[in-house]
PDB file of N, CA and C in Angstrom:
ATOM      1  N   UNK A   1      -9.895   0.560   3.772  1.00  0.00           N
ATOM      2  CA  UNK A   1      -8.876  -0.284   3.179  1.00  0.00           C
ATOM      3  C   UNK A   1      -7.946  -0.750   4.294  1.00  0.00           C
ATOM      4  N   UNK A   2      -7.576  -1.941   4.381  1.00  0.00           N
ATOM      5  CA  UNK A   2      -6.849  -2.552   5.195  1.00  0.00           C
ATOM      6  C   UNK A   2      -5.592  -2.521   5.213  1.00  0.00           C
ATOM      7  N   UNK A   3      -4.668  -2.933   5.933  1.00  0.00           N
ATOM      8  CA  UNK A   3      -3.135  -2.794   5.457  1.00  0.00           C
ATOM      9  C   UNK A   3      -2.625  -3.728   4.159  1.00  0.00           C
ATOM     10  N   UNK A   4      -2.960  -5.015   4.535  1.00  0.00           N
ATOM     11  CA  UNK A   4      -3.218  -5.730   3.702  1.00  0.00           C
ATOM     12  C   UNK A   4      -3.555  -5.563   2.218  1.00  0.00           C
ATOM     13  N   UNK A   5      -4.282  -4.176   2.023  1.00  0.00           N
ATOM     14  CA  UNK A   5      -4.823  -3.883   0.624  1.00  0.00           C
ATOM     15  C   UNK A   5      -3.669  -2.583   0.059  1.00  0.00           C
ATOM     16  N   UNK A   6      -3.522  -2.188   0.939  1.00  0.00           N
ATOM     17  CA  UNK A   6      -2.792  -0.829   0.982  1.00  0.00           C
ATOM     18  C   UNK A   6      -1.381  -1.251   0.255  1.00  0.00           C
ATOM     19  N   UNK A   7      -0.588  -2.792   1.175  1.00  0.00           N
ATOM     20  CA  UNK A   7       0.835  -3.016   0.961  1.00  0.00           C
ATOM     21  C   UNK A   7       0.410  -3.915  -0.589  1.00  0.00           C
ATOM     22  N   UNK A   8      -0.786  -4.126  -0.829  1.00  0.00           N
ATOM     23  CA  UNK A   8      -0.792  -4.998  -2.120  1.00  0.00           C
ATOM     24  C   UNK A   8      -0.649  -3.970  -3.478  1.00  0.00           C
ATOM     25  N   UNK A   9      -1.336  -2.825  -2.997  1.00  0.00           N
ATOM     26  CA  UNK A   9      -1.464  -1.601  -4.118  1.00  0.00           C
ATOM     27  C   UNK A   9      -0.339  -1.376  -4.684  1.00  0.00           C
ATOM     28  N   UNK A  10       0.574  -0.953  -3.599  1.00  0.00           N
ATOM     29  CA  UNK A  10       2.008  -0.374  -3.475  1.00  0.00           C
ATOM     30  C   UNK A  10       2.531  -1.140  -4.089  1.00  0.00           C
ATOM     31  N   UNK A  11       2.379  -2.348  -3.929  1.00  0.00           N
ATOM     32  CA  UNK A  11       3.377  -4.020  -4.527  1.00  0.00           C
ATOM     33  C   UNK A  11       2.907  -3.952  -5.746  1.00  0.00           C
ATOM     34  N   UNK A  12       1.889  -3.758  -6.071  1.00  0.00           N
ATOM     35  CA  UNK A  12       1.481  -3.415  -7.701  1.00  0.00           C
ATOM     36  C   UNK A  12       2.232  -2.657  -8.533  1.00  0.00           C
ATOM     37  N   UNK A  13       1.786  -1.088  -8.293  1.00  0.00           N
ATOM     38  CA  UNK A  13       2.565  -0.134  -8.449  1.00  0.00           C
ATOM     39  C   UNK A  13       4.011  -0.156  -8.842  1.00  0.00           C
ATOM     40  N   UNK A  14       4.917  -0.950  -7.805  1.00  0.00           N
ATOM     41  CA  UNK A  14       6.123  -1.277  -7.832  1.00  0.00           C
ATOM     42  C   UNK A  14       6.217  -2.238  -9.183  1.00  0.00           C
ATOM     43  N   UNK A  15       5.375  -3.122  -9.477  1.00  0.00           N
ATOM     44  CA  UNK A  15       5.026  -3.946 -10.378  1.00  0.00           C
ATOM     45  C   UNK A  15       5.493  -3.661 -12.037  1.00  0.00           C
ATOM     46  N   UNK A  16       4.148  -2.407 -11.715  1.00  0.00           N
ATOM     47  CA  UNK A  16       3.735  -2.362 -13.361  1.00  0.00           C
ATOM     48  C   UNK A  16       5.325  -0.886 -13.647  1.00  0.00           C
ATOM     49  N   UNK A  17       5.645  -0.575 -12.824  1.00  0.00           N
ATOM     50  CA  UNK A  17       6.671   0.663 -13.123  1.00  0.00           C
ATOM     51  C   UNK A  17       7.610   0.074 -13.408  1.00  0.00           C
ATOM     52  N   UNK A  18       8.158  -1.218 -13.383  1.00  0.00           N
ATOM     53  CA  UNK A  18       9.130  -1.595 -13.696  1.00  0.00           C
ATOM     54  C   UNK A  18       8.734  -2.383 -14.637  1.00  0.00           C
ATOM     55  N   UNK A  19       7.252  -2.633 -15.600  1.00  0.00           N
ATOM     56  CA  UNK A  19       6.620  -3.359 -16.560  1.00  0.00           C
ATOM     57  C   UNK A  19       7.040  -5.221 -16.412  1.00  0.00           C
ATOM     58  N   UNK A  20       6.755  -5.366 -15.104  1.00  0.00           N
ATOM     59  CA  UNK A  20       7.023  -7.133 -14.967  1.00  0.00           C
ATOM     60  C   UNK A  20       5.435  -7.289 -14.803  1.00  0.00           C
ATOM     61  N   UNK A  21       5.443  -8.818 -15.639  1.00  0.00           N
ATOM     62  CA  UNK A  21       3.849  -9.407 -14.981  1.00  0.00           C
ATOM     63  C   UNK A  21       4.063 -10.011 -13.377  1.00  0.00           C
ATOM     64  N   UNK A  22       2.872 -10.459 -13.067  1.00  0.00           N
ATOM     65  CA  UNK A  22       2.548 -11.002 -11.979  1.00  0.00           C
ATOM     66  C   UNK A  22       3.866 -12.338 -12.200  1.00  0.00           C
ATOM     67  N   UNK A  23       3.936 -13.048 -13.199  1.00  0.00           N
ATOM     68  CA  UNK A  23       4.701 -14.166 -13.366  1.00  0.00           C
ATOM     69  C   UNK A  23       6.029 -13.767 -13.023  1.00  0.00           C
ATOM     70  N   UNK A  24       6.276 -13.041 -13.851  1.00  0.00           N
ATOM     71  CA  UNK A  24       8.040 -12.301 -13.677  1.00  0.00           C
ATOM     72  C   UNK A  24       8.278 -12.029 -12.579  1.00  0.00           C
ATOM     73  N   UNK A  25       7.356 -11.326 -11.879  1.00  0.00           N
ATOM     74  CA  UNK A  25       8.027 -10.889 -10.197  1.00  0.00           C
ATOM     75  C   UNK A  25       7.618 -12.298  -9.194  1.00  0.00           C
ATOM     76  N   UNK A  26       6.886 -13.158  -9.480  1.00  0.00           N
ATOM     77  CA  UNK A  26       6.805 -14.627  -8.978  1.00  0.00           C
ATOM     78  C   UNK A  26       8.012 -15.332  -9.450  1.00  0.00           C
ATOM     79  N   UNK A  27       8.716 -14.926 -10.729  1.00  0.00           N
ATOM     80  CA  UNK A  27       9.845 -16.125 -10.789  1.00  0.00           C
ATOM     81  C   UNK A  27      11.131 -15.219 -10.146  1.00  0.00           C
ATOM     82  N   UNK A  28      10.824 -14.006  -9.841  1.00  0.00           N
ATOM     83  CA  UNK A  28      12.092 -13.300  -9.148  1.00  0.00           C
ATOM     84  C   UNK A  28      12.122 -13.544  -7.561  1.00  0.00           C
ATOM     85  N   UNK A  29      10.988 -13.956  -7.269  1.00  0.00           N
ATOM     86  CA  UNK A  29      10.794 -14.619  -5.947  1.00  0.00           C
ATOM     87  C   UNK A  29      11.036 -15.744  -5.420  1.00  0.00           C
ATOM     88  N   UNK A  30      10.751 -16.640  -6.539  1.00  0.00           N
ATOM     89  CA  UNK A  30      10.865 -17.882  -6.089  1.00  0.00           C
ATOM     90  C   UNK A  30       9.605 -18.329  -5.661  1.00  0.00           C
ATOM     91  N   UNK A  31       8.298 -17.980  -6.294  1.00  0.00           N
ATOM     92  CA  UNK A  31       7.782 -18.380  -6.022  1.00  0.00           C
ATOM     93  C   UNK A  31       5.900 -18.587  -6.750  1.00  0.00           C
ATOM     94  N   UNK A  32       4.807 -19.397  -6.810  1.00  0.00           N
ATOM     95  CA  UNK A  32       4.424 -19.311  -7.489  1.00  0.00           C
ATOM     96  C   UNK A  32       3.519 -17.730  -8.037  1.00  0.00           C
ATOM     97  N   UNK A  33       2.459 -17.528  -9.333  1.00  0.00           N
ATOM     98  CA  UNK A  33       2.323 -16.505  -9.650  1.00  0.00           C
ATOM     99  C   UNK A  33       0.509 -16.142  -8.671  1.00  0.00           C
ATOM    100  N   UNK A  34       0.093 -17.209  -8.460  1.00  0.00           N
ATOM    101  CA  UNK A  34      -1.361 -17.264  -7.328  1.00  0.00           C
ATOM    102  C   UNK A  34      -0.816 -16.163  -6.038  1.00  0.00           C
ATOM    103  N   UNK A  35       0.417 -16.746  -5.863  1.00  0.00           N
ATOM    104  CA  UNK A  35       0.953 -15.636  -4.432  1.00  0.00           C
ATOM    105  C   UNK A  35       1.058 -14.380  -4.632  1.00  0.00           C
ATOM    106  N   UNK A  36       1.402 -13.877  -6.060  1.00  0.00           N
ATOM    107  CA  UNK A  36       1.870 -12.722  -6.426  1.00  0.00           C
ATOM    108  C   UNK A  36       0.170 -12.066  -6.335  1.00  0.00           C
ATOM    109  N   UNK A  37      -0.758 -12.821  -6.870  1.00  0.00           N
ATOM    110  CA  UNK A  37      -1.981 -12.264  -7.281  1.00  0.00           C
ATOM    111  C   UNK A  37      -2.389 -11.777  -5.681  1.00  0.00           C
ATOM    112  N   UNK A  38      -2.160 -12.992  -5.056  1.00  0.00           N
ATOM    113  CA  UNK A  38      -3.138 -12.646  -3.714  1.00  0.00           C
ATOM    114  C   UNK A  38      -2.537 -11.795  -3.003  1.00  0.00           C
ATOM    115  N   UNK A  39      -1.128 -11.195  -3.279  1.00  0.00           N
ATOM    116  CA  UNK A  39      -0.227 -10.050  -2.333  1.00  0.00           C
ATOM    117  C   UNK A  39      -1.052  -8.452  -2.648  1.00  0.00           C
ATOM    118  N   UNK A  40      -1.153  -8.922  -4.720  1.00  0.00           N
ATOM    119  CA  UNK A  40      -1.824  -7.752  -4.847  1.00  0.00           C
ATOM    120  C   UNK A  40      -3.078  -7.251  -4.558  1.00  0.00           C
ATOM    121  N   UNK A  41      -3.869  -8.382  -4.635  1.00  0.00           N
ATOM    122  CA  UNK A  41      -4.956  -8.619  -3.682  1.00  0.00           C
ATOM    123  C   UNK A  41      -5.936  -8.327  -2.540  1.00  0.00           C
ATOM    124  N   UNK A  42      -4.753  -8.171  -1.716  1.00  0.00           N
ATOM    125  CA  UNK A  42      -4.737  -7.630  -0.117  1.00  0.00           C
ATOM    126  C   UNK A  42      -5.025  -9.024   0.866  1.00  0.00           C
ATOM    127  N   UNK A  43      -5.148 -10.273  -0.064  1.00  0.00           N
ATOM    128  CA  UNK A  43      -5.469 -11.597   0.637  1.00  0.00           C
ATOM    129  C   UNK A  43      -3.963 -12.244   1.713  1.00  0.00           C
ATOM    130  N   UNK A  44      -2.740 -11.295   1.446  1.00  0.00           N
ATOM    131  CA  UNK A  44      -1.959 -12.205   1.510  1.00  0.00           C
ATOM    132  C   UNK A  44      -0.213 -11.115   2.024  1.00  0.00           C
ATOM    133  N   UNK A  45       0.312 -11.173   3.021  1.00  0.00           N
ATOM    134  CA  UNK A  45       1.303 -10.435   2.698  1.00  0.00           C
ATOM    135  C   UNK A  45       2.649 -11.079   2.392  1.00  0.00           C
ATOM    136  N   UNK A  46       3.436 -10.661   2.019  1.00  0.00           N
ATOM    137  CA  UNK A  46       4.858 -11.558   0.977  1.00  0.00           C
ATOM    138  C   UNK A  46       5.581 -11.810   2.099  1.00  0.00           C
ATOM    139  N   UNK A  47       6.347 -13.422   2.316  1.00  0.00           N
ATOM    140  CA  UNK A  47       7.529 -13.430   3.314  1.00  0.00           C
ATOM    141  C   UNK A  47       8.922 -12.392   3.195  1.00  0.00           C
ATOM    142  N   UNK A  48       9.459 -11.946   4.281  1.00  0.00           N
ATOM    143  CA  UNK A  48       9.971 -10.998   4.075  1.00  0.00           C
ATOM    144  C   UNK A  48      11.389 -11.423   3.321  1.00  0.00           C
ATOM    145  N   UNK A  49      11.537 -12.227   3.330  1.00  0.00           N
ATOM    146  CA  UNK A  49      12.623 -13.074   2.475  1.00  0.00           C
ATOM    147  C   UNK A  49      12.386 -12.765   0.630  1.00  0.00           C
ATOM    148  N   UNK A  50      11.088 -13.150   0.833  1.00  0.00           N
ATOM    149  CA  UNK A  50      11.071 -12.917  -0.970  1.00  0.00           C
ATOM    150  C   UNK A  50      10.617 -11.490  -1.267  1.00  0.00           C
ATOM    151  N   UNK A  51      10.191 -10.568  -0.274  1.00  0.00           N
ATOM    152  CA  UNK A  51      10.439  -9.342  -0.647  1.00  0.00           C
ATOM    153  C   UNK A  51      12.000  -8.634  -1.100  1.00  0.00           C
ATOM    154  N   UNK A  52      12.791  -8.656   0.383  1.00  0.00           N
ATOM    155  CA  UNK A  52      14.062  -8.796  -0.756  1.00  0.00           C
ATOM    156  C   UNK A  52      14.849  -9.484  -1.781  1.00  0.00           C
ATOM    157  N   UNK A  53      14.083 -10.356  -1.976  1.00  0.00           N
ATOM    158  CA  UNK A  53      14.862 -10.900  -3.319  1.00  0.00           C
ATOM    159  C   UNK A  53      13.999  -9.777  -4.708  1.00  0.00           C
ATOM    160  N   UNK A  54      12.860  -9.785  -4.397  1.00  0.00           N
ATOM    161  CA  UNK A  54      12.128  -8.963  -5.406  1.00  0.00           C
ATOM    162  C   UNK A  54      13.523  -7.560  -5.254  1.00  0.00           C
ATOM    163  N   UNK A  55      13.368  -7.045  -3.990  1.00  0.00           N
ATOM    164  CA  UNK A  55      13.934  -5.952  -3.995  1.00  0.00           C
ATOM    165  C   UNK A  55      14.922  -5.709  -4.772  1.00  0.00           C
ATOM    166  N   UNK A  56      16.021  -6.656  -4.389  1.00  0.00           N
ATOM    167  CA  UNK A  56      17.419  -6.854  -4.934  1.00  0.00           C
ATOM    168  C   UNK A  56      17.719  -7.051  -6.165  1.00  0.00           C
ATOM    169  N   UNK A  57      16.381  -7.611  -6.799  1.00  0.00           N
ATOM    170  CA  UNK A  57      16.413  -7.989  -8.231  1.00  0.00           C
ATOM    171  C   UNK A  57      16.179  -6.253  -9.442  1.00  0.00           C
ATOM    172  N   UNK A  58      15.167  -5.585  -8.264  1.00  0.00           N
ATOM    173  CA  UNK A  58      14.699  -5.075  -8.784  1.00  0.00           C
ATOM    174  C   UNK A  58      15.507  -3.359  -8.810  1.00  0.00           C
ATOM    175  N   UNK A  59      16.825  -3.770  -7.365  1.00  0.00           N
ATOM    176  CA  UNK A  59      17.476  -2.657  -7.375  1.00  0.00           C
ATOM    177  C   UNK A  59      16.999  -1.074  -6.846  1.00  0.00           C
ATOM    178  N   UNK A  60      15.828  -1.950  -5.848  1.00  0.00           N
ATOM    179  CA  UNK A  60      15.493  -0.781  -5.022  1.00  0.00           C
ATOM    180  C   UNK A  60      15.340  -0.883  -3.634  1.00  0.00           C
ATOM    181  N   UNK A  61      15.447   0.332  -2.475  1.00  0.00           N
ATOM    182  CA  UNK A  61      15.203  -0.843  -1.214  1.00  0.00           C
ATOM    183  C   UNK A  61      13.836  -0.896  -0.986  1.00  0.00           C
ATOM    184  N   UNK A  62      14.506  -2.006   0.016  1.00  0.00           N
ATOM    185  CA  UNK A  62      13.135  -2.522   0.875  1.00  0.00           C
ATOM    186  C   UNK A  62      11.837  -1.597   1.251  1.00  0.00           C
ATOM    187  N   UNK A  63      12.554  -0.493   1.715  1.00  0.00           N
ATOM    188  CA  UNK A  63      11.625   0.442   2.455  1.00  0.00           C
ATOM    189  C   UNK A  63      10.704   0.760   1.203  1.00  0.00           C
ATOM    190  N   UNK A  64      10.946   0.835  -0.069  1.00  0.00           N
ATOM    191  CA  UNK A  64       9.976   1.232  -1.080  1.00  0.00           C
ATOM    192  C   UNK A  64       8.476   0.810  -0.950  1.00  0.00           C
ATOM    193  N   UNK A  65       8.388  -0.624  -0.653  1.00  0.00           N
ATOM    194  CA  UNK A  65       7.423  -0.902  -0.593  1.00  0.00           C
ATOM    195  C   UNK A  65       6.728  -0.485   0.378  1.00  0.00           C
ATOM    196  N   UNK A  66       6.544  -0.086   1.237  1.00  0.00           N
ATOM    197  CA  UNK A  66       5.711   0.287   2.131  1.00  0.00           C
ATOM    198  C   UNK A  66       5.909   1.946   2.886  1.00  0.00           C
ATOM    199  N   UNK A  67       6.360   2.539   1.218  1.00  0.00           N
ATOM    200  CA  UNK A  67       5.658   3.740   0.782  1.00  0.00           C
ATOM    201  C   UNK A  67       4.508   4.031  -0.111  1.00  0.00           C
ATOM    202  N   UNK A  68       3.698   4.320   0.908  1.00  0.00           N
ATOM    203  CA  UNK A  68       2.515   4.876   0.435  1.00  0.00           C
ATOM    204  C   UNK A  68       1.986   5.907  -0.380  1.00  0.00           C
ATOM    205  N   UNK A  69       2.096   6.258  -1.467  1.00  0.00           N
ATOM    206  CA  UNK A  69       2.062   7.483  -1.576  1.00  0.00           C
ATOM    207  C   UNK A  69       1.111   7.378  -3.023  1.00  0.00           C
ATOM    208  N   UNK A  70       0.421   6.276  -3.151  1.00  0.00           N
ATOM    209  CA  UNK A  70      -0.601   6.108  -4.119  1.00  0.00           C
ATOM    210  C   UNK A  70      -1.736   7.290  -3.925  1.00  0.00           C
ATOM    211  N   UNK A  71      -2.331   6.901  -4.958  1.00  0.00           N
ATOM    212  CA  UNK A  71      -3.622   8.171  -5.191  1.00  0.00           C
ATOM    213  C   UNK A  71      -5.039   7.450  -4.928  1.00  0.00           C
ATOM    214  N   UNK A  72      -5.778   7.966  -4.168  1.00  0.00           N
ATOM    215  CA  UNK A  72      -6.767   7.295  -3.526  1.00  0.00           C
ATOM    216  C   UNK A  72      -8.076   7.806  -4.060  1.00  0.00           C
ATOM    217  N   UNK A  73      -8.988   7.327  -4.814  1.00  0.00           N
ATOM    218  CA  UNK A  73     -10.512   7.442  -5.059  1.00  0.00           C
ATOM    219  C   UNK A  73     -10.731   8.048  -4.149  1.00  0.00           C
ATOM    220  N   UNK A  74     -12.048   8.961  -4.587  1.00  0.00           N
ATOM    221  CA  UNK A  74     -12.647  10.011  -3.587  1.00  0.00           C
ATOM    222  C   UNK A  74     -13.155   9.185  -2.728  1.00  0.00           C
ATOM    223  N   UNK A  75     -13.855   8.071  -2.929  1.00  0.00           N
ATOM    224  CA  UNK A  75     -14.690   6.984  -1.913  1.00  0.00           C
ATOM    225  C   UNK A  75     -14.034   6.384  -0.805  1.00  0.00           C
ATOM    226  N   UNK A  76     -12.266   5.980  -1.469  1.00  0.00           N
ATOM    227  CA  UNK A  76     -11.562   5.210  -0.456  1.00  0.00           C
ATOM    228  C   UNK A  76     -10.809   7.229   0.647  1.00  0.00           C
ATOM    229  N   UNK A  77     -10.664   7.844   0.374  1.00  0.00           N
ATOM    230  CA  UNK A  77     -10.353   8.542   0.936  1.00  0.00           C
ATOM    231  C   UNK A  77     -11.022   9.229   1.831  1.00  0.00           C
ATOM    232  N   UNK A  78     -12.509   9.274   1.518  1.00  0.00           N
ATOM    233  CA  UNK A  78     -14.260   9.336   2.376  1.00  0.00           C
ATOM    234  C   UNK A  78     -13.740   8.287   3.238  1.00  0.00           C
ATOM    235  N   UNK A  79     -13.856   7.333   3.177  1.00  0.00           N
ATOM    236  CA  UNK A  79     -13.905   6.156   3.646  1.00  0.00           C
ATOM    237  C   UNK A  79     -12.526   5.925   5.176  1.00  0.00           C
ATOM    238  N   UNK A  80     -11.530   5.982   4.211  1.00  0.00           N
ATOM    239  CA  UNK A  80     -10.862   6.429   5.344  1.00  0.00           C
ATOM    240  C   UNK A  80     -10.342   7.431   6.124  1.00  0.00           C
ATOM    241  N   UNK A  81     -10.662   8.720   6.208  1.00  0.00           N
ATOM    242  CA  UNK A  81     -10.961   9.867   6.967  1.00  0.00           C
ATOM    243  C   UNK A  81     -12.145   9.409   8.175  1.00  0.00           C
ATOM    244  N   UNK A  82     -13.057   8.860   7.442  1.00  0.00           N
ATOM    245  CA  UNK A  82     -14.371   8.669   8.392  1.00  0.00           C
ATOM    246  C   UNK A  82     -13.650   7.734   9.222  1.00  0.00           C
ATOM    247  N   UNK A  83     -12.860   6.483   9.169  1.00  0.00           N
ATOM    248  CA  UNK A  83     -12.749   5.243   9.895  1.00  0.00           C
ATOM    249  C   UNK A  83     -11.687   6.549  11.141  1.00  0.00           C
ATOM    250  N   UNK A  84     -10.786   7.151  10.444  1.00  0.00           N
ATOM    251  CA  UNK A  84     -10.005   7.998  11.625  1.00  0.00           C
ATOM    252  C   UNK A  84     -10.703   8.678  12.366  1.00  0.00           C
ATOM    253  N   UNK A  85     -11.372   9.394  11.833  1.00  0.00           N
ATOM    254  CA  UNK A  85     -12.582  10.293  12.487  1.00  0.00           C
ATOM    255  C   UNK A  85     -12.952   9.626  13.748  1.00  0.00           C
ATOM    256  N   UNK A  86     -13.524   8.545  13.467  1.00  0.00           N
ATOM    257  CA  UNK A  86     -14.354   7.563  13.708  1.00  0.00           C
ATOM    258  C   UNK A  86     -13.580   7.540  15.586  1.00  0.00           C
ATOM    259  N   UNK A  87     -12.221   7.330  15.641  1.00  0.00           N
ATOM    260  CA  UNK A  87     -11.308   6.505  16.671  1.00  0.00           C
ATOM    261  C   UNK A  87     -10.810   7.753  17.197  1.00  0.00           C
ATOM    262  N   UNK A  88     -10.857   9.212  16.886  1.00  0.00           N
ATOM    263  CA  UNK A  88     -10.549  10.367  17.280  1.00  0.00           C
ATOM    264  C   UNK A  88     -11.109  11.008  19.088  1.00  0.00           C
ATOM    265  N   UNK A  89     -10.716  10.964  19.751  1.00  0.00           N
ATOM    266  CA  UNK A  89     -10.955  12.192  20.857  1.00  0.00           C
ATOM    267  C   UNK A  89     -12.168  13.134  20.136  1.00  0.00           C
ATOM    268  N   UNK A  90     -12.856  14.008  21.361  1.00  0.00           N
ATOM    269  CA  UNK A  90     -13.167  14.975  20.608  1.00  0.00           C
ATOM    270  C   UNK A  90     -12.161  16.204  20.519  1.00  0.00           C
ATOM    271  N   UNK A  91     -11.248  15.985  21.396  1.00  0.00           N
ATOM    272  CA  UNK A  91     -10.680  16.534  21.740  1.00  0.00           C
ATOM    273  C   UNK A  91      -9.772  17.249  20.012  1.00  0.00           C
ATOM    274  N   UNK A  92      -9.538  15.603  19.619  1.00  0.00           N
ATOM    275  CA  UNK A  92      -8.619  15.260  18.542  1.00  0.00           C
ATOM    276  C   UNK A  92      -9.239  16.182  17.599  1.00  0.00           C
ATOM    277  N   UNK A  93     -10.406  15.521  17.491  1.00  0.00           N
ATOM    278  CA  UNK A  93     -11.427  16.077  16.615  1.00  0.00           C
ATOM    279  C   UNK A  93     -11.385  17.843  16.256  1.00  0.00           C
ATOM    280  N   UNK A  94     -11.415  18.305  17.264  1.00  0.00           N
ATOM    281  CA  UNK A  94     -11.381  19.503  17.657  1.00  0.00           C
ATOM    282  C   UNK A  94      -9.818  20.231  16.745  1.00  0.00           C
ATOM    283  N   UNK A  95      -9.044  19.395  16.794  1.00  0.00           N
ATOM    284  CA  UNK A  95      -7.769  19.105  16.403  1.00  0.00           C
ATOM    285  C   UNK A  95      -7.983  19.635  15.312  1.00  0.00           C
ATOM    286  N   UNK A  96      -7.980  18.538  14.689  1.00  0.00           N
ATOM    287  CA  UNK A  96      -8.132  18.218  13.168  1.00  0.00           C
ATOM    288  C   UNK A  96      -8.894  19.279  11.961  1.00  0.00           C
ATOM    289  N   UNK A  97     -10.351  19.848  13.191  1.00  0.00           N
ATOM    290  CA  UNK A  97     -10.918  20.343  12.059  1.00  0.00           C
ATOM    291  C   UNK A  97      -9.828  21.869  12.096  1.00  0.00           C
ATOM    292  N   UNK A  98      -9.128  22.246  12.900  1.00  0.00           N
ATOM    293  CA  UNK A  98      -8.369  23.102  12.379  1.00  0.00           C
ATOM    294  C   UNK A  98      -7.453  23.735  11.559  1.00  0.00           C
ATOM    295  N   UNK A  99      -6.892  22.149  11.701  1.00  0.00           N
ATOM    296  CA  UNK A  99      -5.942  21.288  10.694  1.00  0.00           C
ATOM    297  C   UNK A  99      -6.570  21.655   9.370  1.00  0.00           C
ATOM    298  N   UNK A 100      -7.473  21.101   9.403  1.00  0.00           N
ATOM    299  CA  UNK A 100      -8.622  20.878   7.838  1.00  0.00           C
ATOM    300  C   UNK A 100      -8.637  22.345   7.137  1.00  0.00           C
ATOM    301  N   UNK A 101      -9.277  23.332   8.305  1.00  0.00           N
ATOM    302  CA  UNK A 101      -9.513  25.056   7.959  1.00  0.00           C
ATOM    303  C   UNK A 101      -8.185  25.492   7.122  1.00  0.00           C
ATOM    304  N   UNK A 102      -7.258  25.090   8.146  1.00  0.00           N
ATOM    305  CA  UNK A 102      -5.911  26.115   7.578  1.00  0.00           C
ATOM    306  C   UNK A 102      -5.742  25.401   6.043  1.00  0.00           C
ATOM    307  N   UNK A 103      -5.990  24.098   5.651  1.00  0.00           N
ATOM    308  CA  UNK A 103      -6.123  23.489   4.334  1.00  0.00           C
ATOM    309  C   UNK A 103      -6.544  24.684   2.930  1.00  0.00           C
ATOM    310  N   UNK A 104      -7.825  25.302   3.620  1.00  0.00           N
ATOM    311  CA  UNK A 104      -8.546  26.080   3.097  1.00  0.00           C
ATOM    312  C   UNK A 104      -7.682  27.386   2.376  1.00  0.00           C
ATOM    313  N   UNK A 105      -7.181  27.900   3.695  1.00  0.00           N
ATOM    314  CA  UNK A 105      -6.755  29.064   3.213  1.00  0.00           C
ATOM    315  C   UNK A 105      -5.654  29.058   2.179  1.00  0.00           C
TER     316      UNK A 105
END
């Protein structure tokens, strides 16, 4: 998953918890509801201008959005472990699976 998909999730999330459609948080923006789709999307990220207006409207900060802290399918979480894995040292590697063990106990 890309960043791109990641900050669209989150922008969702933020979305449906406050029960606005795609339209509602497009007219709190200023802007049309295609943009809102493609933010959630991952096609598209929001000018940072109409993020805080969302924000401000919405009475939370900025930084919200690009907390992560969604729940990830076993596949996307396979998926991205392997891509880290992937860019790791062995050194790192070596790291990590220790990291992983103490998980265990």
């Amino acid at each position: 998953m890309d960043k791109k998909q990641v900050f669209g999730r989150r922008f969702k999330e933020i979305r449906k918890k406050f029960g606005y459609t795609q339209d509602k948080m497009a007219e709190i923006a200023g802007i049309e509801p295609q943009s809102i789709s493609k933010i959630e999307s991952g096609k598209n990220f929001p000018l940072l201008s109409n993020l805080e207006k969302i924000a401000n409207n919405l009475e939370i900060n900025l930084e919200d959005f690009f907390c992560y802290e969604h729940k990830y399918s076993e596949d996307e979480l396979r998926n991205d472990l392997n891509d880290i894995f992937d860019k790791l040292s062995h050194d790192d590697k070596e790291r990590l699976l220790r990291i992983a063990r103490t998980l265990l106990i």
